[in-house]
N, C-alpha and C. Protein backbone atom coordinates (compact mmCIF):
# COMPACT_ATOMS: atom_id res chain seq x y z
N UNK A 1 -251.50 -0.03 181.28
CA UNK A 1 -250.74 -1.21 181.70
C UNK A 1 -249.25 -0.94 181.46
N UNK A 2 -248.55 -1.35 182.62
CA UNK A 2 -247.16 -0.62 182.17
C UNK A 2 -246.03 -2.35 182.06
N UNK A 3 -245.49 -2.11 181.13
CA UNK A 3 -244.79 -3.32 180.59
C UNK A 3 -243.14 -3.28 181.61
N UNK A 4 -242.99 -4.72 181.92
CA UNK A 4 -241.42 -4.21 182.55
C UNK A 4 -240.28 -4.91 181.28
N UNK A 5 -239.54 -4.15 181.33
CA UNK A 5 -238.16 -4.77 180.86
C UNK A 5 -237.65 -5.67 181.36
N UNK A 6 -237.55 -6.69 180.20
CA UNK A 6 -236.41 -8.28 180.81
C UNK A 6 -235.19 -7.92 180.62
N UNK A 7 -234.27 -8.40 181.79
CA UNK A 7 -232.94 -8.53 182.24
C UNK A 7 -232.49 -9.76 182.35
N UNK A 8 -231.26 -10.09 181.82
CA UNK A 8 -230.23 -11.03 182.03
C UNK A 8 -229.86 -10.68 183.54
N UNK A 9 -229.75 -12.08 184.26
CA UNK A 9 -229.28 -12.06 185.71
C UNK A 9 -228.44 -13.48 186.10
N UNK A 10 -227.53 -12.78 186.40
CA UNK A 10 -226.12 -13.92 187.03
C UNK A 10 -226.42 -14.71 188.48
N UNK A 11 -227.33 -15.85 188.79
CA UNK A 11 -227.40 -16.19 189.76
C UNK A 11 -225.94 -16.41 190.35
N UNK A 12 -225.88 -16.05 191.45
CA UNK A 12 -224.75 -16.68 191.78
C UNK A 12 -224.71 -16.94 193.89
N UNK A 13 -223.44 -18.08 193.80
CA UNK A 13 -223.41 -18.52 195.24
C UNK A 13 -222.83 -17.16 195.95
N UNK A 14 -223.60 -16.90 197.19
CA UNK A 14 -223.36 -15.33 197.95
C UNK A 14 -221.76 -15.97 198.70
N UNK A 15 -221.23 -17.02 199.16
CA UNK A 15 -220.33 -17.21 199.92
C UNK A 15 -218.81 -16.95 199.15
N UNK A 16 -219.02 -17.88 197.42
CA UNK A 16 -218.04 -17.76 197.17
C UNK A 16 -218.03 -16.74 195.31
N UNK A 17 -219.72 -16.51 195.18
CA UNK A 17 -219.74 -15.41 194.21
C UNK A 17 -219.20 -16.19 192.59
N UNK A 18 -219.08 -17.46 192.74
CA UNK A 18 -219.24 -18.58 191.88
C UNK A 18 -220.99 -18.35 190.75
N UNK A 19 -221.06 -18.27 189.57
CA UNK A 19 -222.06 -18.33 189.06
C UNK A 19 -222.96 -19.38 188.87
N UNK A 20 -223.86 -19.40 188.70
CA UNK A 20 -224.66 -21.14 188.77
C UNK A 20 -225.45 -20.79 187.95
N UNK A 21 -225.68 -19.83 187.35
CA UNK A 21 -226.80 -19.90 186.26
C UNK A 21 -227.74 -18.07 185.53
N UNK A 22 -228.08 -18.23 184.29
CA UNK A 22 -228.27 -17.06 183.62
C UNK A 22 -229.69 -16.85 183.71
N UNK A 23 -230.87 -15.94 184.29
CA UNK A 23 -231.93 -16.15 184.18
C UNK A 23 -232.74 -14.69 183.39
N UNK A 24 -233.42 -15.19 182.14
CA UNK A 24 -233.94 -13.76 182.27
C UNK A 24 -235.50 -13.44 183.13
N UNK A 25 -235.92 -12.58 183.34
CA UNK A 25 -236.80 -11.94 184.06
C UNK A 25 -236.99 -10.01 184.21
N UNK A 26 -237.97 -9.74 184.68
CA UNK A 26 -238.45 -8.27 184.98
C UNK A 26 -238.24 -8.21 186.24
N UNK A 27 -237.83 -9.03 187.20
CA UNK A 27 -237.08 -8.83 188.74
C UNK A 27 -236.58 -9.28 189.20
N UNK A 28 -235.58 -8.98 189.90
CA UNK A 28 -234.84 -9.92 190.53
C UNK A 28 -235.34 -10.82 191.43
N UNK A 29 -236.37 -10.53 191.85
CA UNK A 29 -237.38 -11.52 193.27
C UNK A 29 -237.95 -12.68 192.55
N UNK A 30 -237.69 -12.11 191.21
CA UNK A 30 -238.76 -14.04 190.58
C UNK A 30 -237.47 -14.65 189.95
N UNK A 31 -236.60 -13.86 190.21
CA UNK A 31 -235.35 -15.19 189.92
C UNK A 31 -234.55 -15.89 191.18
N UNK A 32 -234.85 -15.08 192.19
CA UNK A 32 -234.29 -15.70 193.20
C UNK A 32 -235.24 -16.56 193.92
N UNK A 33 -236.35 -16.59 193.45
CA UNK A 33 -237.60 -17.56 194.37
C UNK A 33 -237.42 -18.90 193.73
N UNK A 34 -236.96 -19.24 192.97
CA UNK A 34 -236.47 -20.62 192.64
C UNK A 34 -235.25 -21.42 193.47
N UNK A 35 -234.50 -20.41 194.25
CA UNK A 35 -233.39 -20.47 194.77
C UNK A 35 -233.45 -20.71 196.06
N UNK A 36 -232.69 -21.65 196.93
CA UNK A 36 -232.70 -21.64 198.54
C UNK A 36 -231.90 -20.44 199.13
N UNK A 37 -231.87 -20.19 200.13
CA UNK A 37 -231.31 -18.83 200.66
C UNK A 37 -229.69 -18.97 200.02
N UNK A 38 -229.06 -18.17 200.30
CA UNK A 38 -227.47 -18.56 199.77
C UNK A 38 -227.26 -18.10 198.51
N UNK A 39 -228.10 -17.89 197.38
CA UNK A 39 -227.64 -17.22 196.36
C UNK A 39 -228.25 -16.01 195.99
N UNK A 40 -227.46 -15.42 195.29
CA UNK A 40 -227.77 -13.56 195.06
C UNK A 40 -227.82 -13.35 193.58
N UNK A 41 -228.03 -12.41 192.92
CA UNK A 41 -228.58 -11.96 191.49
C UNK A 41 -227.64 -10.66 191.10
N UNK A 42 -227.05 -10.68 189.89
CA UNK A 42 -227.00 -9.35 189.58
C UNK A 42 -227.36 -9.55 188.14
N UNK A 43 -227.43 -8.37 187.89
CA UNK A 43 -227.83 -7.77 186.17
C UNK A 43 -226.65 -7.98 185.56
N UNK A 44 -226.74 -8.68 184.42
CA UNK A 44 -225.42 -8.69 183.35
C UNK A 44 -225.86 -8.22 181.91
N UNK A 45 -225.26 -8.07 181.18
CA UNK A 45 -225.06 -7.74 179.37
C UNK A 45 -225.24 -9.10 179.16
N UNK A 46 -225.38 -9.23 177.85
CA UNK A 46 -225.20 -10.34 176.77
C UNK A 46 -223.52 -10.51 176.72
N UNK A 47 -222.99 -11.71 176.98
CA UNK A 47 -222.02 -12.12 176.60
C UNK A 47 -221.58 -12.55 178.16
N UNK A 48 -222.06 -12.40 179.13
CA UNK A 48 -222.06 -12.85 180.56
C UNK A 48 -222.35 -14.20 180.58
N UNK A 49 -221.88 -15.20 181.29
CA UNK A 49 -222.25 -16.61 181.30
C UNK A 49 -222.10 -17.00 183.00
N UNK A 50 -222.70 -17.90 183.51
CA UNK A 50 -221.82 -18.45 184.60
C UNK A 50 -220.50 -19.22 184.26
N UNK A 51 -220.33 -19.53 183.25
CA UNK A 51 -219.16 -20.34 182.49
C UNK A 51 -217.89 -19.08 182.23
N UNK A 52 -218.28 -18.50 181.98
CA UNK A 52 -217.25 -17.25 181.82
C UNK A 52 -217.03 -16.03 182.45
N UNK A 53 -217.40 -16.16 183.72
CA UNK A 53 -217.79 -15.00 184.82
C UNK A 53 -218.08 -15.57 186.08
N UNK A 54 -217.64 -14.34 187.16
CA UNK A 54 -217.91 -15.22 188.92
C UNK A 54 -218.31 -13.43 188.93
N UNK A 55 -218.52 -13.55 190.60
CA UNK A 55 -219.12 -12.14 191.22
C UNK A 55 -218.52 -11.89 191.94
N UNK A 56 -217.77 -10.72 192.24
CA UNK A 56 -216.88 -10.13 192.62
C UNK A 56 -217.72 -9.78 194.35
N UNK A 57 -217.16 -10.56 195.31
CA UNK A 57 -217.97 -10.06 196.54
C UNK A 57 -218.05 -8.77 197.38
N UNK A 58 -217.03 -8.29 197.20
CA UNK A 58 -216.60 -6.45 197.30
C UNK A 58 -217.50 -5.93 196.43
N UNK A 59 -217.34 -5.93 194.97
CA UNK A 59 -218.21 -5.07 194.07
C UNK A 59 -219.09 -5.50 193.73
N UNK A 60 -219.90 -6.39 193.80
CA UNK A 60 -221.18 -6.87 193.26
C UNK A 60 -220.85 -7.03 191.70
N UNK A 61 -220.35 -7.21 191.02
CA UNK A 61 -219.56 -7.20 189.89
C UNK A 61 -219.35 -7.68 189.52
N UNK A 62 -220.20 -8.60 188.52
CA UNK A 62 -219.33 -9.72 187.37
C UNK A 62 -218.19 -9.56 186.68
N UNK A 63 -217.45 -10.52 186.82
CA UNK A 63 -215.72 -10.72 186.23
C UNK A 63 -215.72 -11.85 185.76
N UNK A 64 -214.78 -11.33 184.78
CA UNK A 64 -214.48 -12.23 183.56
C UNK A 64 -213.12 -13.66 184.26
N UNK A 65 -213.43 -14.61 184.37
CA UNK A 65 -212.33 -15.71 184.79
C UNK A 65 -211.00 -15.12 184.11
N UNK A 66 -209.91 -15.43 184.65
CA UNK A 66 -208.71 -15.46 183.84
C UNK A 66 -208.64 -16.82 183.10
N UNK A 67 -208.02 -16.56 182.24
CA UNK A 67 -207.57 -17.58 181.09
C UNK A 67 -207.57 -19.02 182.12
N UNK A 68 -208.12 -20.06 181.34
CA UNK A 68 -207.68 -21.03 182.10
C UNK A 68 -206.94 -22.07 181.41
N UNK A 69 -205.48 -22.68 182.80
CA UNK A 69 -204.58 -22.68 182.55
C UNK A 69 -204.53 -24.61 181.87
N UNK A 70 -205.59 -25.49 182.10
CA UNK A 70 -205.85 -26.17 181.51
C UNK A 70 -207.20 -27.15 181.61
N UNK A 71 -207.31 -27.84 181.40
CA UNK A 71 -208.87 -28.72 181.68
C UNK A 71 -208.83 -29.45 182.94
N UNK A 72 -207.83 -29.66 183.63
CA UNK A 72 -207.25 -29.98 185.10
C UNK A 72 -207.98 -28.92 186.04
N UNK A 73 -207.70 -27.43 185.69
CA UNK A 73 -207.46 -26.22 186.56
C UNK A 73 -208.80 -26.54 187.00
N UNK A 74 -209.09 -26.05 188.60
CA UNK A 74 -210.33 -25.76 189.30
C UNK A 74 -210.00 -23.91 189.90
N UNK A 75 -211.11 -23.90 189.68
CA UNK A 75 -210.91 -22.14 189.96
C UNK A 75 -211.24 -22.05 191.75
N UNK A 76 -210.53 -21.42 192.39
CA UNK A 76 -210.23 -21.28 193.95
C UNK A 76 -210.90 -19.73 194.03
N UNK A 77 -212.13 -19.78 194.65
CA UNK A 77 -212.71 -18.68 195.14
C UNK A 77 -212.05 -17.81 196.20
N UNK A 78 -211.16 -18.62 197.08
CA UNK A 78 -210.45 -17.48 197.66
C UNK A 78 -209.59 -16.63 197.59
N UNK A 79 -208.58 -17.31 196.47
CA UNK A 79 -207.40 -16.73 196.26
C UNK A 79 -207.91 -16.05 194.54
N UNK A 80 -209.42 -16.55 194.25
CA UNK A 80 -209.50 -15.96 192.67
C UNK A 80 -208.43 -16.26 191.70
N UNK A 81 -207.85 -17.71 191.74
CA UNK A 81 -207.10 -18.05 190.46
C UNK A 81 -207.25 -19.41 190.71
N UNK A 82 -207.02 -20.08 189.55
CA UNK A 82 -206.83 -21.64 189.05
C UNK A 82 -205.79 -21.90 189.92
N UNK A 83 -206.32 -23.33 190.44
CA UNK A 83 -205.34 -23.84 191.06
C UNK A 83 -205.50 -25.70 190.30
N UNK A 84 -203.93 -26.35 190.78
CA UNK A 84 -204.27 -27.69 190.32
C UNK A 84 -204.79 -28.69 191.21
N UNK A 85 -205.91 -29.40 191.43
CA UNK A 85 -205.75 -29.85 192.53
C UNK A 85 -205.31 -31.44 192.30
N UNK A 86 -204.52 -31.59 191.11
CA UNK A 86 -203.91 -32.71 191.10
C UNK A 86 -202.75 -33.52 191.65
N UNK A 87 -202.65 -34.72 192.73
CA UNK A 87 -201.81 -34.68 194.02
C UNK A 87 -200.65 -35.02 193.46
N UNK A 88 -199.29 -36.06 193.75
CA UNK A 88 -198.50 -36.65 193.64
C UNK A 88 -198.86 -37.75 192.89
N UNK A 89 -199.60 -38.36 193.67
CA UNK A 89 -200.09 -39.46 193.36
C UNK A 89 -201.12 -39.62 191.93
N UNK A 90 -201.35 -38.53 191.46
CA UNK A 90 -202.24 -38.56 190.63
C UNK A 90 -201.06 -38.24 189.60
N UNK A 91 -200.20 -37.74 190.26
CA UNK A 91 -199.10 -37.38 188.43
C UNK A 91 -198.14 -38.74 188.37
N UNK A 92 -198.04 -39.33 189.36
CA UNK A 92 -197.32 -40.70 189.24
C UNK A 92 -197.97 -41.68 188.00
N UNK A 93 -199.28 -41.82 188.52
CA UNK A 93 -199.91 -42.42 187.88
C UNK A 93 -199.80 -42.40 186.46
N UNK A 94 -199.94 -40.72 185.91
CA UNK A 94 -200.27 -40.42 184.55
C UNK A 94 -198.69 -40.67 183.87
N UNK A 95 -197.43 -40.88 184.67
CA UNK A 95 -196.32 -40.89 184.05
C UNK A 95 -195.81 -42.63 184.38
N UNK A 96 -196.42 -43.26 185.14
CA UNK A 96 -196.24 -44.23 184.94
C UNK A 96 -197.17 -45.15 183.87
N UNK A 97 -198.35 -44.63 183.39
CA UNK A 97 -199.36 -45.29 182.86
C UNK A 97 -198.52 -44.79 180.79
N UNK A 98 -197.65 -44.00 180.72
CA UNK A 98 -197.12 -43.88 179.65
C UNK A 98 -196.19 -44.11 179.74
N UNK A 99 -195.17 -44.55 180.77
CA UNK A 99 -194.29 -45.18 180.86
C UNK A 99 -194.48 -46.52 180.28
N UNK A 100 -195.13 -47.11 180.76
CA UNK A 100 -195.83 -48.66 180.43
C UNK A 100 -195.89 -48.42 179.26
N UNK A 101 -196.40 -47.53 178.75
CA UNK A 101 -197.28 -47.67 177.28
C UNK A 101 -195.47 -47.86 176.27
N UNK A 102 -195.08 -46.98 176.82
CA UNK A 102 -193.61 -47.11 175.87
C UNK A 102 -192.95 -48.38 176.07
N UNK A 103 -192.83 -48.96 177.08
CA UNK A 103 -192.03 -50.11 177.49
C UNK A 103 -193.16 -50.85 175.98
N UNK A 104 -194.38 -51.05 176.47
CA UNK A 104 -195.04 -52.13 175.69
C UNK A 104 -194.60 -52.22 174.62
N UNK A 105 -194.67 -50.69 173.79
CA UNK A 105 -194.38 -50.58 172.81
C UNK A 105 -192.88 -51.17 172.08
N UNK A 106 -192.15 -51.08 172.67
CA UNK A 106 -190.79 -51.79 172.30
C UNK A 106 -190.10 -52.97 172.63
N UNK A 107 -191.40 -53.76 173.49
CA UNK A 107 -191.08 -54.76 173.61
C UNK A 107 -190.54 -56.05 172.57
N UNK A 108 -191.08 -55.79 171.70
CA UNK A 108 -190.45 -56.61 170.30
C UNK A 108 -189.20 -56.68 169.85
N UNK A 109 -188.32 -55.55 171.09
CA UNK A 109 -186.51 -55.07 170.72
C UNK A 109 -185.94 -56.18 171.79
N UNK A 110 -186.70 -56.74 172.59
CA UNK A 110 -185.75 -57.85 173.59
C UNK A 110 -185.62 -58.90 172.75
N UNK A 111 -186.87 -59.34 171.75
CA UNK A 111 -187.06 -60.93 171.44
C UNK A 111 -185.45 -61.09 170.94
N UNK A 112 -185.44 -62.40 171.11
CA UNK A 112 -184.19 -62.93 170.73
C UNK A 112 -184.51 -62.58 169.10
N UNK A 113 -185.55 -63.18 168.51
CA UNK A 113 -185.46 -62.81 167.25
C UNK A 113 -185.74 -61.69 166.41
N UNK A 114 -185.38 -60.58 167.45
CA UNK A 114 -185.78 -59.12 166.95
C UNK A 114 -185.02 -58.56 165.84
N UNK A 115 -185.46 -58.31 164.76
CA UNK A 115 -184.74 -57.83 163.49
C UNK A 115 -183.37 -56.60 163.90
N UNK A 116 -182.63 -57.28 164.65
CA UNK A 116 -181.77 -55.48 165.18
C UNK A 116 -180.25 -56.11 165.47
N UNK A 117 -179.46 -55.19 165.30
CA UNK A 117 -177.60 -55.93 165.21
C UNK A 117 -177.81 -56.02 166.84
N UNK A 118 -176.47 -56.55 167.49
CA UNK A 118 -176.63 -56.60 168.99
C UNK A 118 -176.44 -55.16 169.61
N UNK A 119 -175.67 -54.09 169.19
CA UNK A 119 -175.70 -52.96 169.61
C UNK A 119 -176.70 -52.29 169.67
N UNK A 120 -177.59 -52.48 168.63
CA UNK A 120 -179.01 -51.66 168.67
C UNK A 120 -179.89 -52.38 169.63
N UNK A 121 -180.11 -53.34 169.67
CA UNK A 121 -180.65 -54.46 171.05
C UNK A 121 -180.57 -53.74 172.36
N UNK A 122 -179.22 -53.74 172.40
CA UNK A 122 -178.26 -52.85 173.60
C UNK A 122 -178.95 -51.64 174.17
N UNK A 123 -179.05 -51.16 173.03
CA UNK A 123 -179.37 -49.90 173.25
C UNK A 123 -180.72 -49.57 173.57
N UNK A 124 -181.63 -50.32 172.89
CA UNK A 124 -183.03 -50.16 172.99
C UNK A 124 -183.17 -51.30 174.50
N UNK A 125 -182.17 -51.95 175.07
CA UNK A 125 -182.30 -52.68 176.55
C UNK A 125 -182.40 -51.41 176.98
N UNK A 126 -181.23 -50.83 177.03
CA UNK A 126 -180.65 -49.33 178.05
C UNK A 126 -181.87 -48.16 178.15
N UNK A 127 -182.27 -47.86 177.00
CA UNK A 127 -183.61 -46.95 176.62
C UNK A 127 -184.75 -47.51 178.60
N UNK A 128 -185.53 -49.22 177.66
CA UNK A 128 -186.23 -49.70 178.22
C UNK A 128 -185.67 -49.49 179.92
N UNK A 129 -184.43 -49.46 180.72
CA UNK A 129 -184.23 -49.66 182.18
C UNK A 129 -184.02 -47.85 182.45
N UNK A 130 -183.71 -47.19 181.30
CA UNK A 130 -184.09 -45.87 181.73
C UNK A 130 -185.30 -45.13 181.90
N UNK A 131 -186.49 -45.89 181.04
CA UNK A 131 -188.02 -45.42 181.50
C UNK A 131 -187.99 -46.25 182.99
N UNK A 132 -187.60 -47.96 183.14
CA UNK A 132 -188.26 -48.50 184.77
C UNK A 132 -187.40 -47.41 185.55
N UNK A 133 -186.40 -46.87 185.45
CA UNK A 133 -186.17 -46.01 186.55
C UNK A 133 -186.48 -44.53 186.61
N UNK A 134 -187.19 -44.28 185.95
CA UNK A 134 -187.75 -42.92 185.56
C UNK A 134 -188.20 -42.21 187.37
N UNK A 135 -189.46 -43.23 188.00
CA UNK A 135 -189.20 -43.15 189.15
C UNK A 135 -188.27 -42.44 190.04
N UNK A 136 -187.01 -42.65 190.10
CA UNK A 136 -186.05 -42.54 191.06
C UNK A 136 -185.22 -40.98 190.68
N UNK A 137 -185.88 -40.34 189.78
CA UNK A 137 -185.68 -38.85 189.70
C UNK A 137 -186.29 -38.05 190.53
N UNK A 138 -185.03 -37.38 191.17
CA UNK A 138 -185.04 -36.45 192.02
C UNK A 138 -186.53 -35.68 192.25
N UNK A 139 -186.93 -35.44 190.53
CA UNK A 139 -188.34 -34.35 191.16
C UNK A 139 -189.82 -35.08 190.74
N UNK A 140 -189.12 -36.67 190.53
CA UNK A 140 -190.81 -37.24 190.12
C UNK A 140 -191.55 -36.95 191.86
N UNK A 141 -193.01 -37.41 190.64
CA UNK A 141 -193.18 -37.13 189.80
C UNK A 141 -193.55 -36.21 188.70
N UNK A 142 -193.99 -34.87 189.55
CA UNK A 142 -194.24 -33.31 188.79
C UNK A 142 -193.11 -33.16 187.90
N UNK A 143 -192.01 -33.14 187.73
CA UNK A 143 -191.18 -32.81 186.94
C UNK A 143 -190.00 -34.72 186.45
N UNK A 144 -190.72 -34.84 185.58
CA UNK A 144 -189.67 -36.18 184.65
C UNK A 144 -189.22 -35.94 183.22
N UNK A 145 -187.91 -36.53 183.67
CA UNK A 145 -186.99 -35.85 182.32
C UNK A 145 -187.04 -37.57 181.19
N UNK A 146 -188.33 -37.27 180.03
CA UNK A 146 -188.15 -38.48 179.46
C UNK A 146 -187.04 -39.24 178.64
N UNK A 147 -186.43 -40.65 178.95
CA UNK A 147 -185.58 -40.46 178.03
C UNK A 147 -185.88 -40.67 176.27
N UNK A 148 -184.69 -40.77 175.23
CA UNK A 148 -185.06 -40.82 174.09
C UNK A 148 -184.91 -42.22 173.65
N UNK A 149 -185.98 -42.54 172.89
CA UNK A 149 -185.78 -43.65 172.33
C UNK A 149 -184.46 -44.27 171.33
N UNK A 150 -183.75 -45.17 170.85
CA UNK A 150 -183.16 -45.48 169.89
C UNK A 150 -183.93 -45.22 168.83
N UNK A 151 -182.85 -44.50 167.62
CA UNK A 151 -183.13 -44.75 166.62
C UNK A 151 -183.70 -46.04 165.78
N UNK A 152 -185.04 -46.53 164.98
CA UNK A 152 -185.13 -47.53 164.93
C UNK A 152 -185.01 -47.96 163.53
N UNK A 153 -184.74 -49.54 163.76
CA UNK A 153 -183.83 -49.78 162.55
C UNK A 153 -183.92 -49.57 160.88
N UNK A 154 -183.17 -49.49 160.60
CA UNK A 154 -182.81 -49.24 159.03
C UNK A 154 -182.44 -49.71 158.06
């Protein structure tokens, strides 16, 4: 009776060589029979993941992802690097939604009865109409220059 050797195998999508999953087995035909047409197999080492590896469609070749550049990044099979696919509209959002958060936060510097001389008032007004116009910079919203708060009181 002759015994086969189990192998680690990188399922992966044949179009874009994306990994989908680690299977072990003695052939490649009983790991791909779980599979609809469209995905392909290769042999990997220990330390291979679909999480940390795609398949190189030229070489049949598992590769290691490059570093990724944050929890945003989606990895682009064609060009083989992280891309953001986060729009305008989606960075508006995230700089207006902490915009707010700061305004809220200092709202207690308008009250008439806010513990603060009138210059510091002043100042923490000026602060507050430099976040509402944060907007109207040239490179919002991908690039906003925040301003600084007043020193607070003493």
């Amino acid at each position: 009776m002759t015994t086969r050797t189990m192998q680690r195998f990188l399922v992966f999508k044949q179009d874009t060589g994306q990994g989908v999953q680690i299977s072990v087995s003695s052939q490649i035909a009983a790991v791909l029979a779980g599979f609809e047409s469209g995905f392909g197999a290769v042999a990997v080492d220990v330390g291979v993941s679909e999480a940390s590896h795609y398949v190189d469609l030229k070489s049949g070749e598992p590769v290691e992802y490059p570093p990724r550049p944050g929890p945003w990044a989606v990895f682009d099979f064609k060009t083989l690097a992280w891309v953001d696919p986060r729009t305008d509209s989606d960075f508006a959002s995230q700089v207006r939604l902490k915009r707010d958060t700061l305004l809220a936060e200092c709202d207690w510097t308008q009250l008439a009865d806010a513990p603060l001389k009138p210059e510091e008032q002043a100042a923490w007004k000026q602060y507050r109409q430099d976040l509402r116009d944060m907007t109207e910079q040239p490179r919002f919203p991908k690039v906003v220059a925040w301003p600084s708060a007043p020193s607070a009181p003493g």
